[in-house]
Protein backbone atom coordinates (compact mmCIF):
# COMPACT_ATOMS: atom_id res chain seq x y z
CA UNK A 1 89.83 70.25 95.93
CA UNK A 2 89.39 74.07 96.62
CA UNK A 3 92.31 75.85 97.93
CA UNK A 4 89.79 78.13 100.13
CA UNK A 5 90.37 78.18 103.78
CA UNK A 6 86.73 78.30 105.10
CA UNK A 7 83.63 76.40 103.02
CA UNK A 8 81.84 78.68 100.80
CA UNK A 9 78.71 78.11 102.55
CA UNK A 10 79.55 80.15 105.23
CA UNK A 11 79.60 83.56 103.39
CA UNK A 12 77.03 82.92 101.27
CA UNK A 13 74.91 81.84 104.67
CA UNK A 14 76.40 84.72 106.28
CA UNK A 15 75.18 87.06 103.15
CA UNK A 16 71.41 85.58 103.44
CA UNK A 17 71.19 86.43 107.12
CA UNK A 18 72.15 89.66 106.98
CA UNK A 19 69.51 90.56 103.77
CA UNK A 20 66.89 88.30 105.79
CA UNK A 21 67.41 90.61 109.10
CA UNK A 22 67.19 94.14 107.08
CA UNK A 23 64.30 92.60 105.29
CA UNK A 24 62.87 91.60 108.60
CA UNK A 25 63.48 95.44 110.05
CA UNK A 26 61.55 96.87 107.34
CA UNK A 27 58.53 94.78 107.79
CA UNK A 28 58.60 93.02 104.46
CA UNK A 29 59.18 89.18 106.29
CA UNK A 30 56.77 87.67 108.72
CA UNK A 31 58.30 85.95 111.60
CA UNK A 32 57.47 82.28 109.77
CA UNK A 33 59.36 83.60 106.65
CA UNK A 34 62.37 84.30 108.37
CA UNK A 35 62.41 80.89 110.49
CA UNK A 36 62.73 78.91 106.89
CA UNK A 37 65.54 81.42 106.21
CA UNK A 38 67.25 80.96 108.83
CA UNK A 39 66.35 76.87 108.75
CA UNK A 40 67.69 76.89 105.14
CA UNK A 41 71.12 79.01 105.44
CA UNK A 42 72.07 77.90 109.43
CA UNK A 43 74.81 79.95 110.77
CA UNK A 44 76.95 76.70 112.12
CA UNK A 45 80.38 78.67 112.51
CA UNK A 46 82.15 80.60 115.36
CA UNK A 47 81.80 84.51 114.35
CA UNK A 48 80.90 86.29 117.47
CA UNK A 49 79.87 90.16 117.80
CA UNK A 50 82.52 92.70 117.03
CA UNK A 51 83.68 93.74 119.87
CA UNK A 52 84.21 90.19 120.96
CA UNK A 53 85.98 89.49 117.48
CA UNK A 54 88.14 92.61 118.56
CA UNK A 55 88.78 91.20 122.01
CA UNK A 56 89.89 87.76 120.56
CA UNK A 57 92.22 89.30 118.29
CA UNK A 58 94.47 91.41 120.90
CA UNK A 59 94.43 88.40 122.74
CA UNK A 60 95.73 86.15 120.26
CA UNK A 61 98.17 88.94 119.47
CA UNK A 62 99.04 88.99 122.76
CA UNK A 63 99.58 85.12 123.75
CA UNK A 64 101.61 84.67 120.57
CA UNK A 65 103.83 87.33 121.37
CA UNK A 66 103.99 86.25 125.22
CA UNK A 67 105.44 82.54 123.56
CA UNK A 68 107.93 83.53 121.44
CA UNK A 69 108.82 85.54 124.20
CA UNK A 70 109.40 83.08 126.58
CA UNK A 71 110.65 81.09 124.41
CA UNK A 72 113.82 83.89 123.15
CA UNK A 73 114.30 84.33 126.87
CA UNK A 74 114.43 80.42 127.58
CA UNK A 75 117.16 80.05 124.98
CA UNK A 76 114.72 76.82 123.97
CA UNK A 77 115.12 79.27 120.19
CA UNK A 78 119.01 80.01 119.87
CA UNK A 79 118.63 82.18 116.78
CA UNK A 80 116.49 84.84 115.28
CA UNK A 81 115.53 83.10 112.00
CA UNK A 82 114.43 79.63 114.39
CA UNK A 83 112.28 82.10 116.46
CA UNK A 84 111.12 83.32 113.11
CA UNK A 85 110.36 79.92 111.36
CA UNK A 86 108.96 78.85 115.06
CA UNK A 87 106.19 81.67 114.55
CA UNK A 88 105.52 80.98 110.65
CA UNK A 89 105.35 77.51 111.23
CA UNK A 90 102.91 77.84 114.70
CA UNK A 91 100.92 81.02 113.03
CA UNK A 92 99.82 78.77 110.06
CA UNK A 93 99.13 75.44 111.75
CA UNK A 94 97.05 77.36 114.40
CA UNK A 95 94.93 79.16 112.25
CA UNK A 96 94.11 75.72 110.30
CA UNK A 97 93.51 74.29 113.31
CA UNK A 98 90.80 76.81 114.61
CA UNK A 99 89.38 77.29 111.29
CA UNK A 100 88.73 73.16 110.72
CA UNK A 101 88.42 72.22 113.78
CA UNK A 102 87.07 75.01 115.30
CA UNK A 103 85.25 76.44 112.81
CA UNK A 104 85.90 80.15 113.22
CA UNK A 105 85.29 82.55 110.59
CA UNK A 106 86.86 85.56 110.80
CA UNK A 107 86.40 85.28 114.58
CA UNK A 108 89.35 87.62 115.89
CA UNK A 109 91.64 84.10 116.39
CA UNK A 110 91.82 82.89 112.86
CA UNK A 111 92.69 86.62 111.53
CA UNK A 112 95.61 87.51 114.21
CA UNK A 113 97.52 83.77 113.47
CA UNK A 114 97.13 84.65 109.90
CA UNK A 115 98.60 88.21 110.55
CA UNK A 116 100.68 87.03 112.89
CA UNK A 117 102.14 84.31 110.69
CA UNK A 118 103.01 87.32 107.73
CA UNK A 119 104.65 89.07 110.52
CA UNK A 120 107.06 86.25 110.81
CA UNK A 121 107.28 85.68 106.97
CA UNK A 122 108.88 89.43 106.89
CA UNK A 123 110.89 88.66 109.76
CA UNK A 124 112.70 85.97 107.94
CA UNK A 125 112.93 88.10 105.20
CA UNK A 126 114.84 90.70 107.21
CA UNK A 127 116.79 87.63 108.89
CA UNK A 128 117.71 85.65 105.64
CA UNK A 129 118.59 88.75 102.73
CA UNK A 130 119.56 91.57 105.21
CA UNK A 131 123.19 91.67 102.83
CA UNK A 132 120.65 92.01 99.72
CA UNK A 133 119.11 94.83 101.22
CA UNK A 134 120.98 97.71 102.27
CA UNK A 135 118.50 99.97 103.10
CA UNK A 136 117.76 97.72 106.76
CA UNK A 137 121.47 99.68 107.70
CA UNK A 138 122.27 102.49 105.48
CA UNK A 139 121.49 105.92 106.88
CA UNK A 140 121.44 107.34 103.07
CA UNK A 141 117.69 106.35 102.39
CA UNK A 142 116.51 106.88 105.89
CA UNK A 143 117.89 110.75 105.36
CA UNK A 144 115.93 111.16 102.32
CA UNK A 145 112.67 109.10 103.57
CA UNK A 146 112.74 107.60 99.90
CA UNK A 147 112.95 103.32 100.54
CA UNK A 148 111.15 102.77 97.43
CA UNK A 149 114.25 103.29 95.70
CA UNK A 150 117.04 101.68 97.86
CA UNK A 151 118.83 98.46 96.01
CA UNK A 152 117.26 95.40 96.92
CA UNK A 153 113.88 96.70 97.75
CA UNK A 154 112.54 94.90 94.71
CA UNK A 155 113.61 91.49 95.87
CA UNK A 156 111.96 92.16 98.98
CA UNK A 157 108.93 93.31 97.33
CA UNK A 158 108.71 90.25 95.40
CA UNK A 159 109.33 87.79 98.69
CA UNK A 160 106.81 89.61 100.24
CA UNK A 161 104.04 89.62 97.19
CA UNK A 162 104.08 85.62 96.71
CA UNK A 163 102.69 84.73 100.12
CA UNK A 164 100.39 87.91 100.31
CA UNK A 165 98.71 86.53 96.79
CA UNK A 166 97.87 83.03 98.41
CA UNK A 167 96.92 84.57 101.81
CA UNK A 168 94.51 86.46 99.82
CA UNK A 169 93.09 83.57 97.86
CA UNK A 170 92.98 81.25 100.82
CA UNK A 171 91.47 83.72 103.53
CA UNK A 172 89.70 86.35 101.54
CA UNK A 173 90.72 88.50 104.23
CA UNK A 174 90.16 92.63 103.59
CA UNK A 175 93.51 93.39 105.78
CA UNK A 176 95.58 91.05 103.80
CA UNK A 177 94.02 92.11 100.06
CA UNK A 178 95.06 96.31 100.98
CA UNK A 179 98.69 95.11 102.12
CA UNK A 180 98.83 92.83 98.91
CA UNK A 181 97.47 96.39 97.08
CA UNK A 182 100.22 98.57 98.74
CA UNK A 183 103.05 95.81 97.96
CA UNK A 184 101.84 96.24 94.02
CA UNK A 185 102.03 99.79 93.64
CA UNK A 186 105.01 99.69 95.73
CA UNK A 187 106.51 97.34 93.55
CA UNK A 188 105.57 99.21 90.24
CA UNK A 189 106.92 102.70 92.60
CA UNK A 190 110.34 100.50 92.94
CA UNK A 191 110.64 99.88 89.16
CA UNK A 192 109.75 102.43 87.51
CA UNK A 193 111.81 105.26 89.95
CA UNK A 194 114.92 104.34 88.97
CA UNK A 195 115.19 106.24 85.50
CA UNK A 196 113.70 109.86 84.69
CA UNK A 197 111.55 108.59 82.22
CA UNK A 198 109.98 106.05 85.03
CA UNK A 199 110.08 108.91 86.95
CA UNK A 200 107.80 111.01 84.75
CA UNK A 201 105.84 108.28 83.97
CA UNK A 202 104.80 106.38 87.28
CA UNK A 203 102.11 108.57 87.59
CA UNK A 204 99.88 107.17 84.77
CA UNK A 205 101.43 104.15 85.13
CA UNK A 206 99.68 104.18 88.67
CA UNK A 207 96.47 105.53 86.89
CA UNK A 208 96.68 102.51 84.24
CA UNK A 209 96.62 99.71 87.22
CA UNK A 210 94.00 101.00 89.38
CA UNK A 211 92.34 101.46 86.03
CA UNK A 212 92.79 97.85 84.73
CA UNK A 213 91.96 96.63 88.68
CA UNK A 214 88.65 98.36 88.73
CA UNK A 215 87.93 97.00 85.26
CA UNK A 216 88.15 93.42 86.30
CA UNK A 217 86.41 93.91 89.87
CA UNK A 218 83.10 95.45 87.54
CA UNK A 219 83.10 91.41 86.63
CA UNK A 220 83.41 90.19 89.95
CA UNK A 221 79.59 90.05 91.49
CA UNK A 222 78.60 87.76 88.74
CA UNK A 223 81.30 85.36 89.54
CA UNK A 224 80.44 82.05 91.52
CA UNK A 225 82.88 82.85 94.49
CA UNK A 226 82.29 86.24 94.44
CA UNK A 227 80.25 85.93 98.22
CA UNK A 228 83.87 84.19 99.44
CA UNK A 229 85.94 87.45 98.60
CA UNK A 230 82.97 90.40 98.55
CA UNK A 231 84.92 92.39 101.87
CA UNK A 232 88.35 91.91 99.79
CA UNK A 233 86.88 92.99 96.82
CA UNK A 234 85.39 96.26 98.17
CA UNK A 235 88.76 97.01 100.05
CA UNK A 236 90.48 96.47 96.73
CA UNK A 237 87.67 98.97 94.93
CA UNK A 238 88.05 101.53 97.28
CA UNK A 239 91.86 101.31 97.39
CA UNK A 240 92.18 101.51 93.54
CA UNK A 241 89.56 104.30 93.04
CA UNK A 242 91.55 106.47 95.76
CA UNK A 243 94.79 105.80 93.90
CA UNK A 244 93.37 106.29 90.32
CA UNK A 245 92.33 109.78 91.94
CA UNK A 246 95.35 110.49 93.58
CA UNK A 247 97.99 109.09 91.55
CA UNK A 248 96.63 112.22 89.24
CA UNK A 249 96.17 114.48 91.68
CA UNK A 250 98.52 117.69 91.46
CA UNK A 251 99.69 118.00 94.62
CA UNK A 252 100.16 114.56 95.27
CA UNK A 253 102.33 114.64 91.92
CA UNK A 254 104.38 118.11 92.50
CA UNK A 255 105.28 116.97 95.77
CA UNK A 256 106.01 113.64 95.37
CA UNK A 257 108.28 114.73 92.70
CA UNK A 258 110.18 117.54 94.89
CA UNK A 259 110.88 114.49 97.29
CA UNK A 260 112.47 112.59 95.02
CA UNK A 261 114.62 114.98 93.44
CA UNK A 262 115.73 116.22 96.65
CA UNK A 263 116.73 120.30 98.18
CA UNK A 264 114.87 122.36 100.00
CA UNK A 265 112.19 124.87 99.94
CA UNK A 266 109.41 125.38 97.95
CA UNK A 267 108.59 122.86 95.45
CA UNK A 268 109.35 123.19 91.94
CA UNK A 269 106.63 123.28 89.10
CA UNK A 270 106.43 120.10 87.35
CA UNK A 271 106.16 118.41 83.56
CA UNK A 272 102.79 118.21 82.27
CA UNK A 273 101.27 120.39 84.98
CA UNK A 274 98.01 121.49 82.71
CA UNK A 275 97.02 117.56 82.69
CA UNK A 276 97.46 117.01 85.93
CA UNK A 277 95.47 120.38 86.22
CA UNK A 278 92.76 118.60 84.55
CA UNK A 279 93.05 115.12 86.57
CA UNK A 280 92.45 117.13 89.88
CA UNK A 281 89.20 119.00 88.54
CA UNK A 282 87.74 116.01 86.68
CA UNK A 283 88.28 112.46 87.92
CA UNK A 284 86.42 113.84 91.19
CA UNK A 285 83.40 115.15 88.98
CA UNK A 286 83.39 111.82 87.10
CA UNK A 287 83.02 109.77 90.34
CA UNK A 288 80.39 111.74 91.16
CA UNK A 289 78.41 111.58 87.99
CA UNK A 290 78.95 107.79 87.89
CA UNK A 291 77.96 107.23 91.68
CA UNK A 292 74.58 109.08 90.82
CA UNK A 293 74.27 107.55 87.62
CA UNK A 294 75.04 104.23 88.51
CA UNK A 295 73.69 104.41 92.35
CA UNK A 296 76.98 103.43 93.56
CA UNK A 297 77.12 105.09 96.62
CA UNK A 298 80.94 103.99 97.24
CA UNK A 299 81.72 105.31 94.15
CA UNK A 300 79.72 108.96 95.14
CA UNK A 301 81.60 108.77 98.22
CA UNK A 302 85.20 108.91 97.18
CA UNK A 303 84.50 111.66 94.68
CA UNK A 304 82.83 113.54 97.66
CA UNK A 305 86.12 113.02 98.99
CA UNK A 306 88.49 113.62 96.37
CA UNK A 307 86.26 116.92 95.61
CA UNK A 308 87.33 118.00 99.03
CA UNK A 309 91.15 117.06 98.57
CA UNK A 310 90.80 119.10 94.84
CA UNK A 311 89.89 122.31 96.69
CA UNK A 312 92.77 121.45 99.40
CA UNK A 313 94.71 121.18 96.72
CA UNK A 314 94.03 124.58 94.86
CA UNK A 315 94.42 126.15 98.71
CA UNK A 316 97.60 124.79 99.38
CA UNK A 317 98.77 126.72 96.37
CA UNK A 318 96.62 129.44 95.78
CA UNK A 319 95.12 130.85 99.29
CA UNK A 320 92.83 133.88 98.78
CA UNK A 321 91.09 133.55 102.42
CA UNK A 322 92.41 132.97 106.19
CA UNK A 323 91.48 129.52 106.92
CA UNK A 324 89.50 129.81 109.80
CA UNK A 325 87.32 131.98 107.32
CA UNK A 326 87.69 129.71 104.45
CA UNK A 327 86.74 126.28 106.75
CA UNK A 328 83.93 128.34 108.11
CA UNK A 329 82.72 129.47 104.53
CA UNK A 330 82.96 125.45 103.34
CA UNK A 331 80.91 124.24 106.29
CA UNK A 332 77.73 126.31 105.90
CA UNK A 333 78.01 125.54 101.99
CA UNK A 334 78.46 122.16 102.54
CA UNK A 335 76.01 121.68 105.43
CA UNK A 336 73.63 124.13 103.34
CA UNK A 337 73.69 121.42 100.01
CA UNK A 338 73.34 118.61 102.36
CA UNK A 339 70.03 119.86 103.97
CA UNK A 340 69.10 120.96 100.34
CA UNK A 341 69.22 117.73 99.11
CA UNK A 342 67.58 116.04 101.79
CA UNK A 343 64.90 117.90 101.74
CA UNK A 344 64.88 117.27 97.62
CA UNK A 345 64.98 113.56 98.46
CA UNK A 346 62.84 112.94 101.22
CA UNK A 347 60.33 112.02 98.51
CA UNK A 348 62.49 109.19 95.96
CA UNK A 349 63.26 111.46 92.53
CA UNK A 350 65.46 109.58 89.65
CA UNK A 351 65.92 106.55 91.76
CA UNK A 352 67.57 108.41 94.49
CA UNK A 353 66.00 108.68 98.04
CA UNK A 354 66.78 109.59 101.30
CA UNK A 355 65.29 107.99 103.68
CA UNK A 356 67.68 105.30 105.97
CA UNK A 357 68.35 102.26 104.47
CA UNK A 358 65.76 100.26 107.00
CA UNK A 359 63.29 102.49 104.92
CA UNK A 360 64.05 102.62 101.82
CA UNK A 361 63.38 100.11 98.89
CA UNK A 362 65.15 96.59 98.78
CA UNK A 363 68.08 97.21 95.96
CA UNK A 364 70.38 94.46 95.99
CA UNK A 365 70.71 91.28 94.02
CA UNK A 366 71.00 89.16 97.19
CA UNK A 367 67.44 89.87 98.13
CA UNK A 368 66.11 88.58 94.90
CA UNK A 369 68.19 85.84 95.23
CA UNK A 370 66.80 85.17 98.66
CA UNK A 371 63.30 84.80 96.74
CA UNK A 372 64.72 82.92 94.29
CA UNK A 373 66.59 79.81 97.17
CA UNK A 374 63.45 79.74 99.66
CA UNK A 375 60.93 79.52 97.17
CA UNK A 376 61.42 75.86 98.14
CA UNK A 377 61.35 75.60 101.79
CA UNK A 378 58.53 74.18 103.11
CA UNK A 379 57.94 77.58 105.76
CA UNK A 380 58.43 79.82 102.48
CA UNK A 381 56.10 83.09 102.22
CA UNK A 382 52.79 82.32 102.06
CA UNK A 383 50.62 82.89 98.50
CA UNK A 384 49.80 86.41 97.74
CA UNK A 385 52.92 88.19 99.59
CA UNK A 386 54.51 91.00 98.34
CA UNK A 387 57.76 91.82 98.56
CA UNK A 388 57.91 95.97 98.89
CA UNK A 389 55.58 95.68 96.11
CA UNK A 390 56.94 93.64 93.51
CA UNK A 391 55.68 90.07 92.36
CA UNK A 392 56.62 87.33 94.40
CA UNK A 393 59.81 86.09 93.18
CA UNK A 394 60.88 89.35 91.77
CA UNK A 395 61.68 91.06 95.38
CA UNK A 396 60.30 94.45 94.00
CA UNK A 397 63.94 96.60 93.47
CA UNK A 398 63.27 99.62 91.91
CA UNK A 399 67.13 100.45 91.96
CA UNK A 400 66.94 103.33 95.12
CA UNK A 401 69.46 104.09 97.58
């Protein structure tokens, strides 16, 4: 029996609509093709428009907080940790409910009870160890803004983690996988803080897990399941590719460090400044060689990013300009390369292109796979169509993006 909340079918359905639609947009279905599509992968499940989704979710919010409420001001709850257990209890039963019986996916509903029922997971946390952790009442660690090293923290990491890991593998939901990303690192943070050696080396420590993360997501797509968790799974790629950036990044490091140690004023230089010299000027130049060479274009756009925060970051320190001349300067480079290379790309060179993505050339697996399911269906594409120029049953990728 799979412990999965929702049936895989509905992502995987979810997944052929949405490559059947773009398809559709770019002229390469005919109106027959994409009725056996949609005839072979039915959307059957409750997962209205966004805004809607949004709208359901402050709702929910909102009612669940209106009961337990009521129900603290009707004395029905005489103690914190009931109301608590109350919530937990009515969060998790109601999101089964709407999810089996229901059948929402992601809807707005199912994703505030789940939220909502975490909420009241860390509420009895606070309720049930609040001796165990002395930070909840002791001004010393709000002073120095430092919680990741108050006593006790690491049991409350830990309480935390357990339910965030089966959220995760249950609901596949992208809010739950960054909190159960944070709680890590914060957890690693909390160990490793507490001795100056841990202290010099939580840095590349940080560097190591985002490292090993990213290593087993690159195995992910060609797992069975992978449809189920593909939002999670980019959250969690994007999250450890910041952080492996970051985590070497020399400001992030030099300050970080003058907060722990404390004082005031400037910051002080820190240990192994030349390699953290290097981290800032070349993790952002390898995402960007790997994003072009790979056509990963969320790869190409954190190094954009992290290029940005590396010149930030030799500004902060080093200022040679005003910085309304500087931000002025930066702009008309910036916007100057970007017209430059669209100009360069408006006919596709070395697999890169850039026309919209309505326009450009089918590129991802799905769409073969597409080919590949409907070949079957009695309304399939009719003999002799192409798909954007490749053999039928090859969908034609020529790897642009």
């Amino acid at each position: 029996m799979s412990f999965k909340a929702y049936p895989t079918a509905w992502p995987y359905h979810t997944a052929m609509q949405a490559a059947a639609a773009r398809w559709q947009r770019r002229g390469l279905l005919l109106p027959a093709q994409r009725a056996a599509i949609d005839a072979a992968y039915p959307v059957d499940y409750y997962q209205p428009a966004i805004l809607l989704r949004v709208g359901l979710f402050v709702a929910t919010l909102l009612s669940v907080g209106s009961l337990l409420l009521a129900l603290g001001i009707g004395a029905r709850v005489h103690s914190e940790f009931g109301l608590g257990l109350f919530a937990l209890v009515g969060s998790v039963v109601g999101v089964e409910v709407v999810i089996i019986h229901s059948r929402h996916y992601h809807s707005g509903v199912d994703m505030a009870l789940l939220y909502s029922a975490l909420l009241a997971w860390e509420f009895l946390i606070l309720c049930s160890f609040s001796e165990w952790l002395p930070y909840s009442y002791s001004h010393q660690y709000y002073d120095h803004d430092f919680w990741l090293i108050a006593p006790g923290m690491w049991l409350h990491l830990l309480l935390l983690l357990g339910p965030l890991l089966l959220a995760l593998w249950r609901y596949a939901d992208p809010v739950v996988a960054a909190v159960t990303f944070g709680t890590v690192m914060a957890l690693l943070a909390n160990v490793l803080l507490h001795g100056a050696f841990g202290q010099l080396l939580l840095p590349f420590a940080m560097m190591a897990a985002s490292a090993v993360l990213l290593y087993w997501l690159e195995k992910q797509p060609d797992r069975p399941n992978y449809l189920y968790y593909r939002t999670s799974l980019v959250v969690l790629r994007t999250l450890a590719l910041a952080t492996f950036y970051l985590a070497g990044n020399y400001l992030i490091v030099r300050e970080g460090n003058a907060k722990l140690i404390g004082g005031y004023g400037p910051s002080p230089q820190i240990p192994l400044a030349p390699v953290f010299y290097v981290f800032t000027a070349v993790v952002p130049l390898l995402y960007l060689y790997l994003g072009l060479r790979r056509h990963d274009r969320l790869v190409l756009l954190v190094g954009v990013l992290a290029v940005a925060f590396s010149i930030f970051t030799v500004r902060y320190y080093h200022a040679i300009m005003p910085p309304e001349v500087a931000a002025t300067l930066a702009g008309l480079v910036l916007t100057g390369l970007a017209l430059a290379a669209l100009r360069y790309l408006r006919t596709p060179r070395h697999g890169l292109t850039a026309a919209p993505d309505d326009e450009a050339t089918p590129h991802f697996n799905l769409e073969s796979l597409i080919v590949a399911q409907t070949a079957h269906v009695p309304a399939a594409p009719e003999a002799g169509f192409q798909f954007g120029g490749g053999q039928s049953g090859g969908g034609g990728a020529d790897s642009s993006y």
